[in-house]
C-alpha atoms as a PDB file:
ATOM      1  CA  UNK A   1      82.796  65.695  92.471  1.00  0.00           C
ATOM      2  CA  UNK A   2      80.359  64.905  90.252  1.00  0.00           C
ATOM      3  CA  UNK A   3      80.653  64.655  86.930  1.00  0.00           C
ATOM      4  CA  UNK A   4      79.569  66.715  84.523  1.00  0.00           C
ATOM      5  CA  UNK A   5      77.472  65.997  81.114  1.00  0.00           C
ATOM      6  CA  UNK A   6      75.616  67.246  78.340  1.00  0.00           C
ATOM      7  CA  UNK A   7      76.279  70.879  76.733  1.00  0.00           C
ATOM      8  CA  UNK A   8      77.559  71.621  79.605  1.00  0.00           C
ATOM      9  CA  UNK A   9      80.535  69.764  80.008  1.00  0.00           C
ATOM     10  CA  UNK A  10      81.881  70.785  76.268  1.00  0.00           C
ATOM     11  CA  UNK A  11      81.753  74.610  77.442  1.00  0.00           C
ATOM     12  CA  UNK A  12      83.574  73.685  80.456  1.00  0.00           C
ATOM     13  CA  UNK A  13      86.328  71.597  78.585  1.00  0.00           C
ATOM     14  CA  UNK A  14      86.539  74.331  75.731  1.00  0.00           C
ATOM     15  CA  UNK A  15      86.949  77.122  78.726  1.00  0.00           C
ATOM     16  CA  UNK A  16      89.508  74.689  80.404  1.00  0.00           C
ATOM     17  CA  UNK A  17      91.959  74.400  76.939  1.00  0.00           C
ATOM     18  CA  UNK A  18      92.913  77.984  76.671  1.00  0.00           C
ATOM     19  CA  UNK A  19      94.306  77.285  80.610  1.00  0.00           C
ATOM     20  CA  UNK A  20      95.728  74.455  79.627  1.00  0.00           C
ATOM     21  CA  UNK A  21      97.556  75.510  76.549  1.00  0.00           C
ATOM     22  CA  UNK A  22      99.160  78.626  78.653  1.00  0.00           C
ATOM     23  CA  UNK A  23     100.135  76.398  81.708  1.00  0.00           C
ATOM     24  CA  UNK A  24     101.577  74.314  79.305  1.00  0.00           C
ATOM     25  CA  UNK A  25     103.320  77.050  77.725  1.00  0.00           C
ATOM     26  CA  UNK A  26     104.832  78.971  80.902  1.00  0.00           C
ATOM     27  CA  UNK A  27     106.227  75.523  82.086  1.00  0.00           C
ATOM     28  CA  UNK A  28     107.736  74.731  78.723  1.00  0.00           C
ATOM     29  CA  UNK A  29     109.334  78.020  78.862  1.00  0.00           C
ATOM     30  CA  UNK A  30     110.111  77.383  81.938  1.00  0.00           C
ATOM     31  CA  UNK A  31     111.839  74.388  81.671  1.00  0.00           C
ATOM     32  CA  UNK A  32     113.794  75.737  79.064  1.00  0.00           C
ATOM     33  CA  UNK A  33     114.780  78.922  81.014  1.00  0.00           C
ATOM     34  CA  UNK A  34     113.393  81.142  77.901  1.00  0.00           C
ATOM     35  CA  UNK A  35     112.771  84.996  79.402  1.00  0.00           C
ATOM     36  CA  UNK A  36     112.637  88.345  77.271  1.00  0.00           C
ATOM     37  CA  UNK A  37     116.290  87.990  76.814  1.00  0.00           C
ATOM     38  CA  UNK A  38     117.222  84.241  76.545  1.00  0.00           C
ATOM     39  CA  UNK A  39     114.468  83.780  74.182  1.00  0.00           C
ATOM     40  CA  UNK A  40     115.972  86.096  71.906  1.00  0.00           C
ATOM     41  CA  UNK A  41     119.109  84.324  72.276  1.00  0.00           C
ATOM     42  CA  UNK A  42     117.941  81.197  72.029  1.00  0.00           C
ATOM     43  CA  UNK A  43     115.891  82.092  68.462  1.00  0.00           C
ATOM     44  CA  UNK A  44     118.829  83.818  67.282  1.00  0.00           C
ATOM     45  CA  UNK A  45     121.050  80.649  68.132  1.00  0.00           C
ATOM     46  CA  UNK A  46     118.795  78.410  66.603  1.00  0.00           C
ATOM     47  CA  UNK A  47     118.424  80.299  63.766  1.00  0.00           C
ATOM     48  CA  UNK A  48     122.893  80.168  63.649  1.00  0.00           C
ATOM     49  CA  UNK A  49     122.358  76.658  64.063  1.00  0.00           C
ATOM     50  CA  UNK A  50     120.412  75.845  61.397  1.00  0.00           C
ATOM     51  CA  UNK A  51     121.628  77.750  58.734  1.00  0.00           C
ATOM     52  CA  UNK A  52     124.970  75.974  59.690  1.00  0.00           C
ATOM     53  CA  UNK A  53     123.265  72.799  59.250  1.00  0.00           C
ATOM     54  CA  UNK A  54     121.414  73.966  56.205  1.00  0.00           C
ATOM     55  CA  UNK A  55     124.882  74.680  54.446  1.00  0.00           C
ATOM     56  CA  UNK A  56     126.025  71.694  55.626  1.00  0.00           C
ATOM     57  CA  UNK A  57     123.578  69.411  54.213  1.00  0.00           C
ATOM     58  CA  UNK A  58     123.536  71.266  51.140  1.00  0.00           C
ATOM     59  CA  UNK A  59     127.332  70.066  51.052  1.00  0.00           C
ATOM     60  CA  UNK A  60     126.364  66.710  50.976  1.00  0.00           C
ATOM     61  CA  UNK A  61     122.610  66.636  48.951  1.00  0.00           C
ATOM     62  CA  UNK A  62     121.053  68.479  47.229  1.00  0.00           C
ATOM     63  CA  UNK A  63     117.700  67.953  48.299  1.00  0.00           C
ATOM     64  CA  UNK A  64     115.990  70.905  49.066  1.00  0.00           C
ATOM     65  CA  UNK A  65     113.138  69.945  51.671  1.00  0.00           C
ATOM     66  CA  UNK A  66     116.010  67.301  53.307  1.00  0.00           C
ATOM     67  CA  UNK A  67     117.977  70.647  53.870  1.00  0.00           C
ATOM     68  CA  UNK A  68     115.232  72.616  55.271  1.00  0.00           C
ATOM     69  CA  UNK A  69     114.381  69.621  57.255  1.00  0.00           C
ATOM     70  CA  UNK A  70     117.758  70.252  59.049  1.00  0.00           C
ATOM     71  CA  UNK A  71     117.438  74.027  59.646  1.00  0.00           C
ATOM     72  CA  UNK A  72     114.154  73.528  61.176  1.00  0.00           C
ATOM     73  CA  UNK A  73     115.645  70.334  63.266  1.00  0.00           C
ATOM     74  CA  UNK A  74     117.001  73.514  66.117  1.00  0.00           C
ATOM     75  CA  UNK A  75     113.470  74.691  66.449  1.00  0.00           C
ATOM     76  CA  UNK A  76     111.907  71.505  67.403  1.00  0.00           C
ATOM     77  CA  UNK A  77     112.627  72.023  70.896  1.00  0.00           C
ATOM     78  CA  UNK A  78     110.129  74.185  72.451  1.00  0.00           C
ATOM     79  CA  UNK A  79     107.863  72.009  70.989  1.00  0.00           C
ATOM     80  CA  UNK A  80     108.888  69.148  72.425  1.00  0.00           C
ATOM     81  CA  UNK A  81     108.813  70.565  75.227  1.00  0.00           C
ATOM     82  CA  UNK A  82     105.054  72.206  74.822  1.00  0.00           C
ATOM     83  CA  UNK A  83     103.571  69.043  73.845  1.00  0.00           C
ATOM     84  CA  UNK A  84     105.136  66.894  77.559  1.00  0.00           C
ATOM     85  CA  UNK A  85     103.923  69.991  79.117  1.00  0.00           C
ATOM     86  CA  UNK A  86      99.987  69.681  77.516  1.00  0.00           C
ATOM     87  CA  UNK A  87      99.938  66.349  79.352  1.00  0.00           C
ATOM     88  CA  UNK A  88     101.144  66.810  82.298  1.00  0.00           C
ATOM     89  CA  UNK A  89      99.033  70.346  82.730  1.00  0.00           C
ATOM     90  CA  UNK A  90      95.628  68.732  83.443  1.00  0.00           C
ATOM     91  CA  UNK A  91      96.682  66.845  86.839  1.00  0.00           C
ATOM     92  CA  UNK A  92      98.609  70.357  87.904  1.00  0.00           C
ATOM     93  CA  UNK A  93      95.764  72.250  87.416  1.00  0.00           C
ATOM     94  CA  UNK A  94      93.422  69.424  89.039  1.00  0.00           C
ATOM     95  CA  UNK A  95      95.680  69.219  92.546  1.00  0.00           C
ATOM     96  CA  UNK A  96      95.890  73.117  92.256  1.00  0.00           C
ATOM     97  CA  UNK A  97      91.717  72.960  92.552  1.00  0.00           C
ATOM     98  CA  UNK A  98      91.878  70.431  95.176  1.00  0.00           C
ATOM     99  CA  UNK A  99      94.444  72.304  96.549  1.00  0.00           C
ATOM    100  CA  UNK A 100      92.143  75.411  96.744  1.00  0.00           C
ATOM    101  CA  UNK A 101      88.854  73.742  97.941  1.00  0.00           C
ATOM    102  CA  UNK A 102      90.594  72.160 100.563  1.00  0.00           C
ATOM    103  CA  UNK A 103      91.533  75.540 101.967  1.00  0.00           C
ATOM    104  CA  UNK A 104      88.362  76.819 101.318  1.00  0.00           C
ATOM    105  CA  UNK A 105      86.727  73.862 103.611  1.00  0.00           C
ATOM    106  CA  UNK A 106      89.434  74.192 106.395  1.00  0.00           C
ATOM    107  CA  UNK A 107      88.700  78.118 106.857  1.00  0.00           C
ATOM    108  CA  UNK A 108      85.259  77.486 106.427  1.00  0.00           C
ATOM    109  CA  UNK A 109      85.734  74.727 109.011  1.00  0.00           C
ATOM    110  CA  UNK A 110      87.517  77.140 110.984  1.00  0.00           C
ATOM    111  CA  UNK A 111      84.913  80.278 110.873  1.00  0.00           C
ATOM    112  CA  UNK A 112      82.293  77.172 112.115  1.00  0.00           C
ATOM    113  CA  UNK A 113      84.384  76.835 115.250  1.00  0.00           C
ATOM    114  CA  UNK A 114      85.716  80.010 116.147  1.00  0.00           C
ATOM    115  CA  UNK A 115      81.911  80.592 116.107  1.00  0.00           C
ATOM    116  CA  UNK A 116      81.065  78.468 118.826  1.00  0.00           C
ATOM    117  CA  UNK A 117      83.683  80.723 120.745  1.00  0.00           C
ATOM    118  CA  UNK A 118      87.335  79.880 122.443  1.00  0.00           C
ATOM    119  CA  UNK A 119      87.280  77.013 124.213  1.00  0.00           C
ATOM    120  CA  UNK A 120      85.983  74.769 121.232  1.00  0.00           C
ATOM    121  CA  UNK A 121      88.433  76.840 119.072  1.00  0.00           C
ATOM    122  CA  UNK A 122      91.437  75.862 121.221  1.00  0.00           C
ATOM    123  CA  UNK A 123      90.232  72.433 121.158  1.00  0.00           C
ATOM    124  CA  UNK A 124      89.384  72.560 117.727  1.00  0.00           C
ATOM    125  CA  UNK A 125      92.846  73.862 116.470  1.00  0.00           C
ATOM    126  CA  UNK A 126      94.645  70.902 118.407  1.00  0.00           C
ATOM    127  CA  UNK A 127      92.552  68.418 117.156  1.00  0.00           C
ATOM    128  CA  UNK A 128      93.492  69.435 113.848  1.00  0.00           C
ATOM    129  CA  UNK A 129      97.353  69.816 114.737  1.00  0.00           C
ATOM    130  CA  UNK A 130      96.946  66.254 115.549  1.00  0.00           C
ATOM    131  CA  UNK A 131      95.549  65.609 112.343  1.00  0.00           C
ATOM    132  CA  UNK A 132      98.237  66.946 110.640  1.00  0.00           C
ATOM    133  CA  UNK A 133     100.401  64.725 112.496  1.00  0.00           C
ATOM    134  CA  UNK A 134      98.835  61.472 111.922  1.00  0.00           C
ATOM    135  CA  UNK A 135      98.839  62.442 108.104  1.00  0.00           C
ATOM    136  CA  UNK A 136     102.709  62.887 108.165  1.00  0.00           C
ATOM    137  CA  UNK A 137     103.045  59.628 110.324  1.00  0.00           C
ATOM    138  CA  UNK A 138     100.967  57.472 108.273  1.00  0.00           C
ATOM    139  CA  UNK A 139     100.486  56.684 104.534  1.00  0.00           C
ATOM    140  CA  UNK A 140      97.897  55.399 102.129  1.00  0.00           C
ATOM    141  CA  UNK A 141      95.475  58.058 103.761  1.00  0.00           C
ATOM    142  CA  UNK A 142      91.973  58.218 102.221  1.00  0.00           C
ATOM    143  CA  UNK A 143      91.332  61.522 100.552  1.00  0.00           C
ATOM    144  CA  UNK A 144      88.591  62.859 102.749  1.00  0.00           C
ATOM    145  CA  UNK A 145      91.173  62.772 105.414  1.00  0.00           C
ATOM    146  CA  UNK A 146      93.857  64.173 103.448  1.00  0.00           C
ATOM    147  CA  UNK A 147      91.838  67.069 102.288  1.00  0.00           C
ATOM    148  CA  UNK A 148      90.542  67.618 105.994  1.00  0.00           C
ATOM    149  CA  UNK A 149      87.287  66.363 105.125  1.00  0.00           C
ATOM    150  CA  UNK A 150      87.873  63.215 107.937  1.00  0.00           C
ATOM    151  CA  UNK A 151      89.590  62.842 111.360  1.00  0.00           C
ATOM    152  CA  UNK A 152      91.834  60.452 112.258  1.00  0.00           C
ATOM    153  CA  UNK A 153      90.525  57.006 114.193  1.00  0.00           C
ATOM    154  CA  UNK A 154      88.962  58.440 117.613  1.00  0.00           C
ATOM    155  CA  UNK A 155      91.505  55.881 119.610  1.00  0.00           C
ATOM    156  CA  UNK A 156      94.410  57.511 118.232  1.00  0.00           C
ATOM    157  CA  UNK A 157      93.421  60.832 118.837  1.00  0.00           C
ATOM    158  CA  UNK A 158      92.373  60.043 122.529  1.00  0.00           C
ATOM    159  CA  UNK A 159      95.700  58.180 123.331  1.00  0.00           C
ATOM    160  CA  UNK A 160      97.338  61.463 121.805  1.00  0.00           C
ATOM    161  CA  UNK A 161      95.288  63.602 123.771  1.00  0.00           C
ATOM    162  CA  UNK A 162      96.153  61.330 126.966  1.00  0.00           C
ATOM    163  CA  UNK A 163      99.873  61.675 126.121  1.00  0.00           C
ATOM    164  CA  UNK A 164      99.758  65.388 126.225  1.00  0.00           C
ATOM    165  CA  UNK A 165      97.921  65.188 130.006  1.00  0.00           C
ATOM    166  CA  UNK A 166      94.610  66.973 128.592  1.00  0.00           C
ATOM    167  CA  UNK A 167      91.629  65.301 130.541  1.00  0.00           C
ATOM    168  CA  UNK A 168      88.975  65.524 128.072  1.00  0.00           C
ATOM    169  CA  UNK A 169      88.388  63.239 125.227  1.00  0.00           C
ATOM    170  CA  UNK A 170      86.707  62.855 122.093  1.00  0.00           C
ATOM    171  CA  UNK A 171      83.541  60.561 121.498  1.00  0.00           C
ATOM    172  CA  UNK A 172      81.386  59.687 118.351  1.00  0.00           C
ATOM    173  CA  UNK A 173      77.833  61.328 118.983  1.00  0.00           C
ATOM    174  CA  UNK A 174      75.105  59.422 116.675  1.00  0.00           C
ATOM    175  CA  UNK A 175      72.450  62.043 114.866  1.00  0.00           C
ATOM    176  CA  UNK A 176      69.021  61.242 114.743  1.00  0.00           C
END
């Protein structure tokens, strides 16, 4: 994809931050188990929490911000949480978009062949059952073949076809 620069590429990080921020949020949440109800729960426990630690530091010093300090210690979690969460919700939302135009290119792949009518479309959708099976047998795939951009080598896919008795093949066709 290419990359973008200029003016444009600070309005599309400052619309991407306000995605970020709420992925970030939901999954923090998330990971924490905080609903309607828990949340409540969980504030109101927090706040038990650190007033117990409050009075207990006050026990022990008398140092005002050190005892604050320790109330606010129960509320550091969500935080925490948040801030793991704003790293790791740029690559989620980038394999969610890949995710998307991939789809995109295999139905628009798919519209192509069921245009051509049903014999190419019942070739077609083999051919690309076949590609889904070399991508589960094999690893290190490049990513035009893992986003069904590519086919698998045309010897494999011949020998496959072979092995299911079909007696037509594929062949590479050079464009002029």
């Amino acid at each position: 994809m290419p990359e973008i620069t200029g003016a444009g590429a600070a309005t599309v990080r400052a619309r991407c931050w306000p995605m970020i921020f709420r992925r970030a949020a939901e999954a923090a949440a998330q990971d924490l188990r905080l609903g309607a109800v828990p949340l409540a729960v969980s504030i109101l426990g927090q706040a038990v929490l650190g007033f117990a630690l409050f009075m207990a530091v006050g026990m022990t010093s008398t140092n005002i911000p050190t005892r604050i300090g320790s109330a606010l210690v129960p509320f550091l979690l969500f935080p925490m949480f948040f801030l793991y969460r704003m790293t790791t919700a740029p690559a989620e939302l980038d394999l969610e978009r890949q995710a998307a135009i991939a789809a995109l290119e295999a139905e628009k792949e798919k519209r192509y062949w069921q245009a051509l009518g049903g014999g190419n479309a019942r070739r077609h959708a083999l051919l690309s059952q076949l590609r889904e099976l070399f991508k589960l047998d094999n690893d290190g795939l490049s990513p035009e073949l893992m986003s069904n951009l590519a086919w698998p080598p045309m010897e494999w896919l011949n020998a496959k076809l072979e092995q299911r008795g079909l007696l037509w093949r594929i062949e590479r066709i050079e464009q002029e």
